[in-house]
PDB file of N, CA and C in Angstrom:
ATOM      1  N   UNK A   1       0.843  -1.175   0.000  1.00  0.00           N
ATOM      2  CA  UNK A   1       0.000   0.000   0.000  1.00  0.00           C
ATOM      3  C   UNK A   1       0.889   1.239   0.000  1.00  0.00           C
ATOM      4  N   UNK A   2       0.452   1.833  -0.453  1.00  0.00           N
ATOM      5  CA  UNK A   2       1.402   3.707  -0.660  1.00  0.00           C
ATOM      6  C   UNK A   2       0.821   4.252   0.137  1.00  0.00           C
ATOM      7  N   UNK A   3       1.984   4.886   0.936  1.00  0.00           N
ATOM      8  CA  UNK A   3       1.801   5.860   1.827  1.00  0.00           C
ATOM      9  C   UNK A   3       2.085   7.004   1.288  1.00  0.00           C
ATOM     10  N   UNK A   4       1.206   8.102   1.823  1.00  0.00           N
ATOM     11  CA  UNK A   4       1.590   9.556   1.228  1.00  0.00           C
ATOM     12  C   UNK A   4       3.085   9.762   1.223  1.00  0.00           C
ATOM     13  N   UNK A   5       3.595   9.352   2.491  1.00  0.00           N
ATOM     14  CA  UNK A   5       5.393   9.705   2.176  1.00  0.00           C
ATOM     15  C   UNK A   5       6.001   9.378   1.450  1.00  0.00           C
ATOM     16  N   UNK A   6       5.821   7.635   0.646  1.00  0.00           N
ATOM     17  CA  UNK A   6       6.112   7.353  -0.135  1.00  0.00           C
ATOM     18  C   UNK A   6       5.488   7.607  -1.451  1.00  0.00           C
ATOM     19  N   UNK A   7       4.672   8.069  -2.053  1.00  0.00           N
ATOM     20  CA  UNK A   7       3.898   9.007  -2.856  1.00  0.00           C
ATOM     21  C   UNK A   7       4.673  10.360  -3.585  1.00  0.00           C
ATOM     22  N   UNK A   8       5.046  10.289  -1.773  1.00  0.00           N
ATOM     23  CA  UNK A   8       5.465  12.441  -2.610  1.00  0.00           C
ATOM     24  C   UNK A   8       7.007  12.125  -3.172  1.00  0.00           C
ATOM     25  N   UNK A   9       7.821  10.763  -2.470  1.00  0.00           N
ATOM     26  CA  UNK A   9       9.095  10.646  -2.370  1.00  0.00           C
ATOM     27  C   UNK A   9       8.806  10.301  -4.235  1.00  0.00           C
ATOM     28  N   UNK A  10       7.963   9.577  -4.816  1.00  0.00           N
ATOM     29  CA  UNK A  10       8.002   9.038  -5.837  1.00  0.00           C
ATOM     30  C   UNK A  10       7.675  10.149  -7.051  1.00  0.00           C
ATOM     31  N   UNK A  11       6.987  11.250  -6.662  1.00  0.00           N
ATOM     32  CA  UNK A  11       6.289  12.300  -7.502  1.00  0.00           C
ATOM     33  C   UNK A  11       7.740  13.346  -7.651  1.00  0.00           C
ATOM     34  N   UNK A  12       8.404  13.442  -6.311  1.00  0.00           N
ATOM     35  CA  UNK A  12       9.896  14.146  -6.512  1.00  0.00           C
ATOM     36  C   UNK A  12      10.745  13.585  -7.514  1.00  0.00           C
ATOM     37  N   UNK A  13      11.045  12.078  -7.564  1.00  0.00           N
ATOM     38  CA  UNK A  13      12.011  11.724  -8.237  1.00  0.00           C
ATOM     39  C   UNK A  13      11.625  11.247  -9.770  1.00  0.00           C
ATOM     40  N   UNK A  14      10.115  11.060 -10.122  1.00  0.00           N
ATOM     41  CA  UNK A  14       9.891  10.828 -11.314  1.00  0.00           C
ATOM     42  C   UNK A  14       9.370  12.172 -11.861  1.00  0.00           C
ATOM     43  N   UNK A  15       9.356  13.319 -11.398  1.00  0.00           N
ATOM     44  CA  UNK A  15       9.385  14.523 -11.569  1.00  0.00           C
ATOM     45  C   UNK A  15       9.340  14.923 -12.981  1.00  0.00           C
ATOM     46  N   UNK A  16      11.250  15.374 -13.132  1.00  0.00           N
ATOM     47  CA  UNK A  16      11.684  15.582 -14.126  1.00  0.00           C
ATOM     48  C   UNK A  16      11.483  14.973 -15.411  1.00  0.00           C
ATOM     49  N   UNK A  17      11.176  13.165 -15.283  1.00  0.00           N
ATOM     50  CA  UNK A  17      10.928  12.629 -16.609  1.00  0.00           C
ATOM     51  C   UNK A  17       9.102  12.869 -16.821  1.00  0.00           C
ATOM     52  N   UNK A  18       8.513  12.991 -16.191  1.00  0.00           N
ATOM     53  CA  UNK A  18       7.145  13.420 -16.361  1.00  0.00           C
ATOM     54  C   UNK A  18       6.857  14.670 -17.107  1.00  0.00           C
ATOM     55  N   UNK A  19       8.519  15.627 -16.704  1.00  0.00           N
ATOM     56  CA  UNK A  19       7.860  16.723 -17.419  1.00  0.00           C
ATOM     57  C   UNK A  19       8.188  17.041 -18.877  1.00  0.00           C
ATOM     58  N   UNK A  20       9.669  15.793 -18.652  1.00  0.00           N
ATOM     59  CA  UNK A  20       9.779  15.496 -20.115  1.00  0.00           C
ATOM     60  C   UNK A  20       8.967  15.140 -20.989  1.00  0.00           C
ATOM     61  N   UNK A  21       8.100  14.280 -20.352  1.00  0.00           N
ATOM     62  CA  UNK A  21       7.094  13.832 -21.359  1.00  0.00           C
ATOM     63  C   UNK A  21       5.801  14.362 -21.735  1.00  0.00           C
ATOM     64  N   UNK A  22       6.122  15.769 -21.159  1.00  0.00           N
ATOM     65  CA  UNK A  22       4.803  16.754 -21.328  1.00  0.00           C
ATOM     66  C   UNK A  22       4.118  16.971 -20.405  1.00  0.00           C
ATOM     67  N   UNK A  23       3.837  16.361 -19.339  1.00  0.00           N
ATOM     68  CA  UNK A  23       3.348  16.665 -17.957  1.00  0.00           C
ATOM     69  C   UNK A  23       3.292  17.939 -17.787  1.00  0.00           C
ATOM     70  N   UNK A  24       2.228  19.069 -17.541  1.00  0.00           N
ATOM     71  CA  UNK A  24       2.235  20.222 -17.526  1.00  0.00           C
ATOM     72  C   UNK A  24       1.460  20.655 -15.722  1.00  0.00           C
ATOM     73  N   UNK A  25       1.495  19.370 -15.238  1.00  0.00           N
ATOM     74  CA  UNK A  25       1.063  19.355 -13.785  1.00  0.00           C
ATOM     75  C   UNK A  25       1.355  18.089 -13.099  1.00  0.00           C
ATOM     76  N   UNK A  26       2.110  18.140 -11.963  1.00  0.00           N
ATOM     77  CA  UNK A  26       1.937  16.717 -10.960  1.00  0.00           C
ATOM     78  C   UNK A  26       1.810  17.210 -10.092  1.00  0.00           C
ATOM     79  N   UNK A  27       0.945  16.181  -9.359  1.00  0.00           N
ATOM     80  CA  UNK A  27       0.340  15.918  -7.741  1.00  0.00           C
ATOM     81  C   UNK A  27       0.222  14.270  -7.080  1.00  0.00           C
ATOM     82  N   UNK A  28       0.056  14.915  -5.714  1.00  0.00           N
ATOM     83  CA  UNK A  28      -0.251  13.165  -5.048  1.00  0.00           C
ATOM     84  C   UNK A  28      -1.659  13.433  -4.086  1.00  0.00           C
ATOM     85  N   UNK A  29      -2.510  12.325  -5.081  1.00  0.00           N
ATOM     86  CA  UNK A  29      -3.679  12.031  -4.397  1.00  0.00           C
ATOM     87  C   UNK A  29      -4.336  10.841  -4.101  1.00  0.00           C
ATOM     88  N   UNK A  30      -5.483  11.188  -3.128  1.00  0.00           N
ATOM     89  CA  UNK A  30      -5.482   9.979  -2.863  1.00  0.00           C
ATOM     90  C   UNK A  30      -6.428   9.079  -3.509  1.00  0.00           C
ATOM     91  N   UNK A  31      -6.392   7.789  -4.345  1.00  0.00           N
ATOM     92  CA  UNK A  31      -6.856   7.122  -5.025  1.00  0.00           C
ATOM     93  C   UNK A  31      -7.932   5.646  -4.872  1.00  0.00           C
ATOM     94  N   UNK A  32      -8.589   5.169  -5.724  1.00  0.00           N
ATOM     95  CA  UNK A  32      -9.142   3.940  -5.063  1.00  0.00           C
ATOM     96  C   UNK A  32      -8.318   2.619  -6.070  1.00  0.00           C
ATOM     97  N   UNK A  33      -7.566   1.579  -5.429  1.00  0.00           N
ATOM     98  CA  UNK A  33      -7.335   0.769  -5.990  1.00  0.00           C
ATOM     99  C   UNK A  33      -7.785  -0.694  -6.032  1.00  0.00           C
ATOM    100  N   UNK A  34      -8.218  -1.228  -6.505  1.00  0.00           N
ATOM    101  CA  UNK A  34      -8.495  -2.870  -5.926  1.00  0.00           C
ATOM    102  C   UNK A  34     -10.184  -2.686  -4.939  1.00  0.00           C
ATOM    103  N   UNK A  35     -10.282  -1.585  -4.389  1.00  0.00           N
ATOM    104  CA  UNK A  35     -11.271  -1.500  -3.490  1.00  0.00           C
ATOM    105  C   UNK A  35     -10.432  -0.630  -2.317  1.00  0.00           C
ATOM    106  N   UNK A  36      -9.387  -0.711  -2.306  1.00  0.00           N
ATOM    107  CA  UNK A  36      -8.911   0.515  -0.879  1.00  0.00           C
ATOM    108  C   UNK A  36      -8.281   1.569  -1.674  1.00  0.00           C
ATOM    109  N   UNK A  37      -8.486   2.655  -0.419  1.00  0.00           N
ATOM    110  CA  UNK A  37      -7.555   3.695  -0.779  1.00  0.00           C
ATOM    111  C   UNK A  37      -6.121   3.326  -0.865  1.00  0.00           C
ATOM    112  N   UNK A  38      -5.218   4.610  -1.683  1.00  0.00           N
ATOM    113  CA  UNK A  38      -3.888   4.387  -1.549  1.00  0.00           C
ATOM    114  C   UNK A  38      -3.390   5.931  -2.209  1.00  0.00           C
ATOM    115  N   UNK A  39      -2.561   6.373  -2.019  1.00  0.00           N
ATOM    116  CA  UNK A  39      -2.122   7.514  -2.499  1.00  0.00           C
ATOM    117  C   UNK A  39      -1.616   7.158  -3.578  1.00  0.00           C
ATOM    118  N   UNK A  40      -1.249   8.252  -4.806  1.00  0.00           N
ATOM    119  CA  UNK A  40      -0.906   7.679  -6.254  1.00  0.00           C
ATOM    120  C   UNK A  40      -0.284   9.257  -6.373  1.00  0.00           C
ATOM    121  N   UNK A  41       0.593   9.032  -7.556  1.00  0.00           N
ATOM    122  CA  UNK A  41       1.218  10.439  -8.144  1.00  0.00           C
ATOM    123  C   UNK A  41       0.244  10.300  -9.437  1.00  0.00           C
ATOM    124  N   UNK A  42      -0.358  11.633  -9.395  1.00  0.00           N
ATOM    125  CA  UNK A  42      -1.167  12.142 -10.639  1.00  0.00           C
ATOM    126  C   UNK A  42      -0.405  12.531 -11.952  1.00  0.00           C
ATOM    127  N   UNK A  43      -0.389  12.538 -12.834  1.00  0.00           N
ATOM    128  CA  UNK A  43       0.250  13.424 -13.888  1.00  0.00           C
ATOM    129  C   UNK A  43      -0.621  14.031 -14.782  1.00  0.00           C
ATOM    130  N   UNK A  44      -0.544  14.973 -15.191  1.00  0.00           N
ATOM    131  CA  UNK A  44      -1.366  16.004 -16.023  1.00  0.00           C
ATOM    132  C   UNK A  44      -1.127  16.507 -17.550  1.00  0.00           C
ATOM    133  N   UNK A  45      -1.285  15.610 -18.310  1.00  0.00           N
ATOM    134  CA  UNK A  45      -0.940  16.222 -19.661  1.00  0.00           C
ATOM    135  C   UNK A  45      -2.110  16.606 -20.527  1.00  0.00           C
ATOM    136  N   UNK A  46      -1.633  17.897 -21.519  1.00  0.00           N
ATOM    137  CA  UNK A  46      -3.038  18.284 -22.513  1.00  0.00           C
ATOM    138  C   UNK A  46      -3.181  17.081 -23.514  1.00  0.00           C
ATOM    139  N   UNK A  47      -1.995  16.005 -23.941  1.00  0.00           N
ATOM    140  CA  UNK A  47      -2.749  14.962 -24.578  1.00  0.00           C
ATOM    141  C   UNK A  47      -1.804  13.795 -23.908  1.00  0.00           C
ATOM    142  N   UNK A  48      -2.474  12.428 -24.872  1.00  0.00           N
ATOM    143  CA  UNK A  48      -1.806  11.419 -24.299  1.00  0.00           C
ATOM    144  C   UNK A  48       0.078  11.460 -24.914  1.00  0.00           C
ATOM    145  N   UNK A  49       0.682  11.158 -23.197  1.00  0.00           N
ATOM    146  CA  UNK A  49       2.070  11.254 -23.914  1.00  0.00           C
ATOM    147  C   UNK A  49       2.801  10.050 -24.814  1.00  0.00           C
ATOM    148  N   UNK A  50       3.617  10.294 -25.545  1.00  0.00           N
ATOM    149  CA  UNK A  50       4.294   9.639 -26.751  1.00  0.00           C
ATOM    150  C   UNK A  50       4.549   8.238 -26.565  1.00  0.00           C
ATOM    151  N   UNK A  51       5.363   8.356 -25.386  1.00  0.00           N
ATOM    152  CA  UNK A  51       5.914   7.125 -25.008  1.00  0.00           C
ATOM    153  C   UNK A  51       5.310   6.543 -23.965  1.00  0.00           C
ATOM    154  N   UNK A  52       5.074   5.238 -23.851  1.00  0.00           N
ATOM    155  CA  UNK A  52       4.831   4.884 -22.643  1.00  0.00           C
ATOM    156  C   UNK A  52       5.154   4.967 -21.480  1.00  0.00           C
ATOM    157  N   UNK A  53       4.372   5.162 -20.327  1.00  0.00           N
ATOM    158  CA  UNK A  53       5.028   5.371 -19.112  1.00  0.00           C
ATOM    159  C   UNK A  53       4.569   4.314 -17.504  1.00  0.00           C
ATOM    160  N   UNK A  54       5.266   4.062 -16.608  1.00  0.00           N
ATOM    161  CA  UNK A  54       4.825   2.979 -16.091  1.00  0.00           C
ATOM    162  C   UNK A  54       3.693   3.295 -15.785  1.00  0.00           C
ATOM    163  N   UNK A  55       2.622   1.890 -14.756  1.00  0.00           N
ATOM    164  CA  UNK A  55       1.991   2.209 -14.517  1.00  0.00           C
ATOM    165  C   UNK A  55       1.669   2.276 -12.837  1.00  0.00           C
ATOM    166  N   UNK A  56       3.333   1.776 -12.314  1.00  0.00           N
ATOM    167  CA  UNK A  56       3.762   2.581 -11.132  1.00  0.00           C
ATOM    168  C   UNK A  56       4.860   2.650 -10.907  1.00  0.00           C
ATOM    169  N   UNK A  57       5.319   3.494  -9.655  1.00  0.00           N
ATOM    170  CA  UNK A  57       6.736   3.798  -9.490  1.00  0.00           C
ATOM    171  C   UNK A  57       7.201   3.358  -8.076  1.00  0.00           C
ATOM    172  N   UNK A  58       8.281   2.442  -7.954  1.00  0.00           N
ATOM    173  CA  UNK A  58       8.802   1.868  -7.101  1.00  0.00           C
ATOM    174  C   UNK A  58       9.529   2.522  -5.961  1.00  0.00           C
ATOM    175  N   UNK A  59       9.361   3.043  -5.254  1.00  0.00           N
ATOM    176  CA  UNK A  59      10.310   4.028  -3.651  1.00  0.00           C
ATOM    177  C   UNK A  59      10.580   2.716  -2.955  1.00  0.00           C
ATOM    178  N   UNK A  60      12.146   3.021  -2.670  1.00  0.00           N
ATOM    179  CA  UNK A  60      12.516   2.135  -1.110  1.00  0.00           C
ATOM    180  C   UNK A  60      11.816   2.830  -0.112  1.00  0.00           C
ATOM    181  N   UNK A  61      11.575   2.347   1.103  1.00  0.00           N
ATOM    182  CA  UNK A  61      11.397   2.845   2.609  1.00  0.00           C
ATOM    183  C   UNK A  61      11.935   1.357   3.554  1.00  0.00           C
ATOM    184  N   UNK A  62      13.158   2.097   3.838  1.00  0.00           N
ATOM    185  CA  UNK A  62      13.793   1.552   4.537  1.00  0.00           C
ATOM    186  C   UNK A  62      14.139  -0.032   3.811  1.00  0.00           C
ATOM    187  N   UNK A  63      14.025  -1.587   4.495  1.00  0.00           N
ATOM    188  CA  UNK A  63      14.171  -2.517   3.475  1.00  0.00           C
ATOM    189  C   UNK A  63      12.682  -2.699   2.542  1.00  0.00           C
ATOM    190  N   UNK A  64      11.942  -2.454   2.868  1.00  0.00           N
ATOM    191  CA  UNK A  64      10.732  -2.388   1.684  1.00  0.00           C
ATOM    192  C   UNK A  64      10.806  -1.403   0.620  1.00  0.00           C
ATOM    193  N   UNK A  65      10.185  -2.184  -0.371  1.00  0.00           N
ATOM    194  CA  UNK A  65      10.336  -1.401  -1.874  1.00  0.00           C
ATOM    195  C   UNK A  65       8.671  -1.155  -1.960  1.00  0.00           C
ATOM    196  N   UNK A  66       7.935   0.085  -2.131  1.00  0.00           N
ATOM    197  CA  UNK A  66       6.759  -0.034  -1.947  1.00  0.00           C
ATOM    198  C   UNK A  66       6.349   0.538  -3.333  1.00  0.00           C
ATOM    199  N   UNK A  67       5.225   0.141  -3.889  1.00  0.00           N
ATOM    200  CA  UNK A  67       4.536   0.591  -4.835  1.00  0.00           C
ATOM    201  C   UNK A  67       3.853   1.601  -5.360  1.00  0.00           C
ATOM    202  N   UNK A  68       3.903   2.628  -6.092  1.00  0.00           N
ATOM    203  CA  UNK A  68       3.291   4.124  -6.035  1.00  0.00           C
ATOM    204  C   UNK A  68       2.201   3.831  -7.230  1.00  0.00           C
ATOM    205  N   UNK A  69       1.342   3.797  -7.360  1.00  0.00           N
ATOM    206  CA  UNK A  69       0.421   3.552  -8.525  1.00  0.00           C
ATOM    207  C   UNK A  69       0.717   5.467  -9.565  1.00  0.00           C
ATOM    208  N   UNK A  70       1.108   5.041 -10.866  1.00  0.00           N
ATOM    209  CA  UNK A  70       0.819   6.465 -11.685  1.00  0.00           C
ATOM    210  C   UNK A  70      -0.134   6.534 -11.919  1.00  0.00           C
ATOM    211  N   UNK A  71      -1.201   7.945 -12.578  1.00  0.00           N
ATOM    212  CA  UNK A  71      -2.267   8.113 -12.876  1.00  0.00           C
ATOM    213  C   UNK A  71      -1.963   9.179 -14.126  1.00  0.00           C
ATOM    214  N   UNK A  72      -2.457   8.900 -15.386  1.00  0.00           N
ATOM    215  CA  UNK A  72      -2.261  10.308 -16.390  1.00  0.00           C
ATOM    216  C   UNK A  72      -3.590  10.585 -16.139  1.00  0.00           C
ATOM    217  N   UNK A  73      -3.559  11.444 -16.366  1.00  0.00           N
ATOM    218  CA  UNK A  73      -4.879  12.451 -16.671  1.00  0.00           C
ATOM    219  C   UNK A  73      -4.885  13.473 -17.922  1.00  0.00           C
ATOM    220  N   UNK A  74      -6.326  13.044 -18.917  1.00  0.00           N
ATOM    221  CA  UNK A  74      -5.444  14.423 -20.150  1.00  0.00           C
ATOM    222  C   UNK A  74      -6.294  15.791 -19.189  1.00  0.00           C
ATOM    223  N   UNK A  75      -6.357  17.119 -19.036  1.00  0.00           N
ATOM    224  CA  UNK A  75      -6.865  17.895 -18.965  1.00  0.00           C
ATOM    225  C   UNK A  75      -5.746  18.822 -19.507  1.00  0.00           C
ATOM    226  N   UNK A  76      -6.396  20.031 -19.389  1.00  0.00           N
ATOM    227  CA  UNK A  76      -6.563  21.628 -19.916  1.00  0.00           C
ATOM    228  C   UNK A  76      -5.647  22.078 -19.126  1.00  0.00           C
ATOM    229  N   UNK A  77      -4.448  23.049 -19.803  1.00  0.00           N
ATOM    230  CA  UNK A  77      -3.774  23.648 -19.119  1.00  0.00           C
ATOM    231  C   UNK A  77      -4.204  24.684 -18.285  1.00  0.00           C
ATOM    232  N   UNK A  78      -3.987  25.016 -16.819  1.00  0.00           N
ATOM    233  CA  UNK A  78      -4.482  26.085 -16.250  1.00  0.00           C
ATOM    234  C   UNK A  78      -4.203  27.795 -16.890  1.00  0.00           C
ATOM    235  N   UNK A  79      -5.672  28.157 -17.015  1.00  0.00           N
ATOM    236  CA  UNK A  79      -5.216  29.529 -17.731  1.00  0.00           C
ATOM    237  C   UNK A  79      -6.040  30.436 -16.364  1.00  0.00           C
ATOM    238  N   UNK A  80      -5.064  31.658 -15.681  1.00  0.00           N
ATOM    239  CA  UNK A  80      -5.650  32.677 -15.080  1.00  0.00           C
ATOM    240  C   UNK A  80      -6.816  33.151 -15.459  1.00  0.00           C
ATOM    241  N   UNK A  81      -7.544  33.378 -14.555  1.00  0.00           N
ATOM    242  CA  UNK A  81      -8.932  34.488 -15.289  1.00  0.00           C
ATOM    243  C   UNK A  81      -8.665  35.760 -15.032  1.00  0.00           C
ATOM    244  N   UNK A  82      -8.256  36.732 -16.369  1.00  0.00           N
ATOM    245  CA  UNK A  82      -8.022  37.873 -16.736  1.00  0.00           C
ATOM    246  C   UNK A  82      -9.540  38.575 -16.132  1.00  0.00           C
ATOM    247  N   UNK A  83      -9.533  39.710 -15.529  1.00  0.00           N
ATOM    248  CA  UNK A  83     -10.353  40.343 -14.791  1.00  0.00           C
ATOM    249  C   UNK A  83     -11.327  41.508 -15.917  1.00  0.00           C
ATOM    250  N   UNK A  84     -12.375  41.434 -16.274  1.00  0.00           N
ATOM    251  CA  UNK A  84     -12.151  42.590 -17.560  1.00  0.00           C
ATOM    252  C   UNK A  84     -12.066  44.039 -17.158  1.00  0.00           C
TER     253      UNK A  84
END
């Protein structure tokens, strides 16, 4: 099961290649898997990205290797609302 600590540890280090791949937003939320909750790193792209990407990401904690479930999501880049 993913713990938020291990979540955010996994959203830090797969970071950079997420944003390589167009990711224009990441977060860690909390998700339903199998039937329980579990925290997951979100990723946010305006379309689906090129290459495949897992469909989770592995963090040590301590001798356990624990499981981070990924999530893409396509949505809309955030645009400010200009005031008229």
């Amino acid at each position: 099961m993913a713990t938020l600590r291990a979540a955010e540890t996994a959203r830090r280090r797969m970071a950079e290649v997420l944003r390589r791949a167009g990711a224009h937003a990441i977060e860690v939320a909390q998700v339903t898997r199998g039937g329980r909750k579990v925290y997951a790193v979100i990723a946010h792209f305006t379309k689906r990205p090129r290459r495949p990407l897992p469909k989770v990401i592995e963090v040590r904690s301590g001798p356990k290797t624990l499981r981070v479930p990924l999530v893409v999501r396509i949505t809309e880049r955030f645009r400010p609302e200009v005031p008229p």
